[in-house]
C-alpha atoms as a PDB file:
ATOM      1  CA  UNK A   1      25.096  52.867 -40.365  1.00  0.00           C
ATOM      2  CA  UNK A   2      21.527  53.885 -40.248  1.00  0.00           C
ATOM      3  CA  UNK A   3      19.803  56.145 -41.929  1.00  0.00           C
ATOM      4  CA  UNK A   4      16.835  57.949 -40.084  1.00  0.00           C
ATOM      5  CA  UNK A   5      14.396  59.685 -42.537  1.00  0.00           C
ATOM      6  CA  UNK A   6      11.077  61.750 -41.870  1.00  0.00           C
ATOM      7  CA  UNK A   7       7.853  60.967 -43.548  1.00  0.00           C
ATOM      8  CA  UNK A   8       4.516  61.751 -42.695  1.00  0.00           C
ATOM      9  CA  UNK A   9       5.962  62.068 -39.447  1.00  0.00           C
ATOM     10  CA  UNK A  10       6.848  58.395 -38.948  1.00  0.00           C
ATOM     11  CA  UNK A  11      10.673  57.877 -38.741  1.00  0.00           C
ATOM     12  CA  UNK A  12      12.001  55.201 -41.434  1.00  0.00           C
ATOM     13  CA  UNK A  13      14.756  53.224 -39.971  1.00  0.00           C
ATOM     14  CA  UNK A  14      17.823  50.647 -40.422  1.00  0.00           C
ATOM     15  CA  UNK A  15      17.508  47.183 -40.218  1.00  0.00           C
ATOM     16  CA  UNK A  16      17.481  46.331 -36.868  1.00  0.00           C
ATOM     17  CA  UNK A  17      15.071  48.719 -36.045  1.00  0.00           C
ATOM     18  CA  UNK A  18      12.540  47.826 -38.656  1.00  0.00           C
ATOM     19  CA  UNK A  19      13.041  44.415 -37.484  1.00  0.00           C
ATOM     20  CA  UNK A  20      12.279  44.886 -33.645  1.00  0.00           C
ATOM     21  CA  UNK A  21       9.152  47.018 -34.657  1.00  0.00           C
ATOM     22  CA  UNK A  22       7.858  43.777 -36.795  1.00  0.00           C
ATOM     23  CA  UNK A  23       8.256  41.698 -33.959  1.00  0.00           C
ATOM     24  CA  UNK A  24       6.692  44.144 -32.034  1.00  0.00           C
ATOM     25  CA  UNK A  25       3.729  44.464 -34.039  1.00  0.00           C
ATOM     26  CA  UNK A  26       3.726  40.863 -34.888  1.00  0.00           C
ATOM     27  CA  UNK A  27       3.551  39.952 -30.581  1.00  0.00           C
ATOM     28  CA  UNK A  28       1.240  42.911 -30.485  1.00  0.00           C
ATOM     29  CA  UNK A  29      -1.391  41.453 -33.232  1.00  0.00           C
ATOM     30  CA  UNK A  30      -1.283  37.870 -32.171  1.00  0.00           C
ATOM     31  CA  UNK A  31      -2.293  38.903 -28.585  1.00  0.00           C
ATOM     32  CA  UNK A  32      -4.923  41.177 -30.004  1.00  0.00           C
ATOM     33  CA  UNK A  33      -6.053  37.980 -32.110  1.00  0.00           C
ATOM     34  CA  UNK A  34      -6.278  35.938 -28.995  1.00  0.00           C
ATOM     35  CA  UNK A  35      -8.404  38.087 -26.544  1.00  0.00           C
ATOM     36  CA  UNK A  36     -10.835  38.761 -29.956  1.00  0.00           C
ATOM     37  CA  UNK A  37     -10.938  34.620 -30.532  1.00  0.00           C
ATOM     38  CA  UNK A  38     -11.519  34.667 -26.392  1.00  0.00           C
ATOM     39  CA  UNK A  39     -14.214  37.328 -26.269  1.00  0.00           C
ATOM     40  CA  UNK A  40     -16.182  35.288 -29.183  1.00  0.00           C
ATOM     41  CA  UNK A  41     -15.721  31.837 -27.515  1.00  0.00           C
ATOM     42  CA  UNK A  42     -17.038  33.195 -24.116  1.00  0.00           C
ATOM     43  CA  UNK A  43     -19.908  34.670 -26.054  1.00  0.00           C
ATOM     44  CA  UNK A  44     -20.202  31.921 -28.271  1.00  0.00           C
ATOM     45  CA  UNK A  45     -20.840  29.708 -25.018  1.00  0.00           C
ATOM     46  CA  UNK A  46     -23.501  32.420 -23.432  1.00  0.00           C
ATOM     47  CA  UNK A  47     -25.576  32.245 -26.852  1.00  0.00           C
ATOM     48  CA  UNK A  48     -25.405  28.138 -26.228  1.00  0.00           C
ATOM     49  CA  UNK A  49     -26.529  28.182 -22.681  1.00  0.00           C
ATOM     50  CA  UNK A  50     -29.486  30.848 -23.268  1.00  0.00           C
ATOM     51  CA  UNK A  51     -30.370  28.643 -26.008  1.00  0.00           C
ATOM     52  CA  UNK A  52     -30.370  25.530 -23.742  1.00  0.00           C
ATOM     53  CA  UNK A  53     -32.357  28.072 -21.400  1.00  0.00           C
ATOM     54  CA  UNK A  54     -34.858  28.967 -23.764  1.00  0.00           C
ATOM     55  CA  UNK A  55     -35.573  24.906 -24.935  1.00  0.00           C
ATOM     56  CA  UNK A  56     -35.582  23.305 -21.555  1.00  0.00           C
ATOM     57  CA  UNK A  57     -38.639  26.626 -20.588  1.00  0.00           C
ATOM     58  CA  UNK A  58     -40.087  25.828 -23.543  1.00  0.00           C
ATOM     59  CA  UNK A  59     -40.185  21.933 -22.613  1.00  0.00           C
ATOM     60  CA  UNK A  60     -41.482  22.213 -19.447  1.00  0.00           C
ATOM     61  CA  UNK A  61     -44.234  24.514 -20.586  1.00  0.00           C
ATOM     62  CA  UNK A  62     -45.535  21.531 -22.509  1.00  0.00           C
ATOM     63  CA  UNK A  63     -46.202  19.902 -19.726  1.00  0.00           C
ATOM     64  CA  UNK A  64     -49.543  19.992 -17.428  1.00  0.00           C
ATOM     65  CA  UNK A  65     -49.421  20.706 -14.129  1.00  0.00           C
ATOM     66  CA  UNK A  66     -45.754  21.423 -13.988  1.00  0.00           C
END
């Protein structure tokens, strides 16, 4: 037997239920986690290359008649 009570307008649940939602919430957050961790990598790796950019401008600039 479950009992279903209201508060703040969220519905407490039985067991089962509050166990699917964690799972739920649990998949939910991990896949949030992942795209974040992907987003930073990609722009981790744009901040290298400009970097690279910038040095290899700056490097030739030294040089006469280049």
């Amino acid at each position: 037997m479950f009992i279903v009570l209201e508060r703040n307008r969220r519905l407490l649940v039985g067991p089962a239920e509050v166990g699917r939602r964690l799972r739920q919430f649990i998949k939910k957050r991990k896949k949030e986690l992942k795209e974040r961790s992907l987003k930073e990598l990609k722009l981790y790796r744009e901040h290298q290359l400009e970097q690279e950019r910038r040095k290899s401008e700056i490097l030739y600039r030294g040089f006469p008649g280049s």
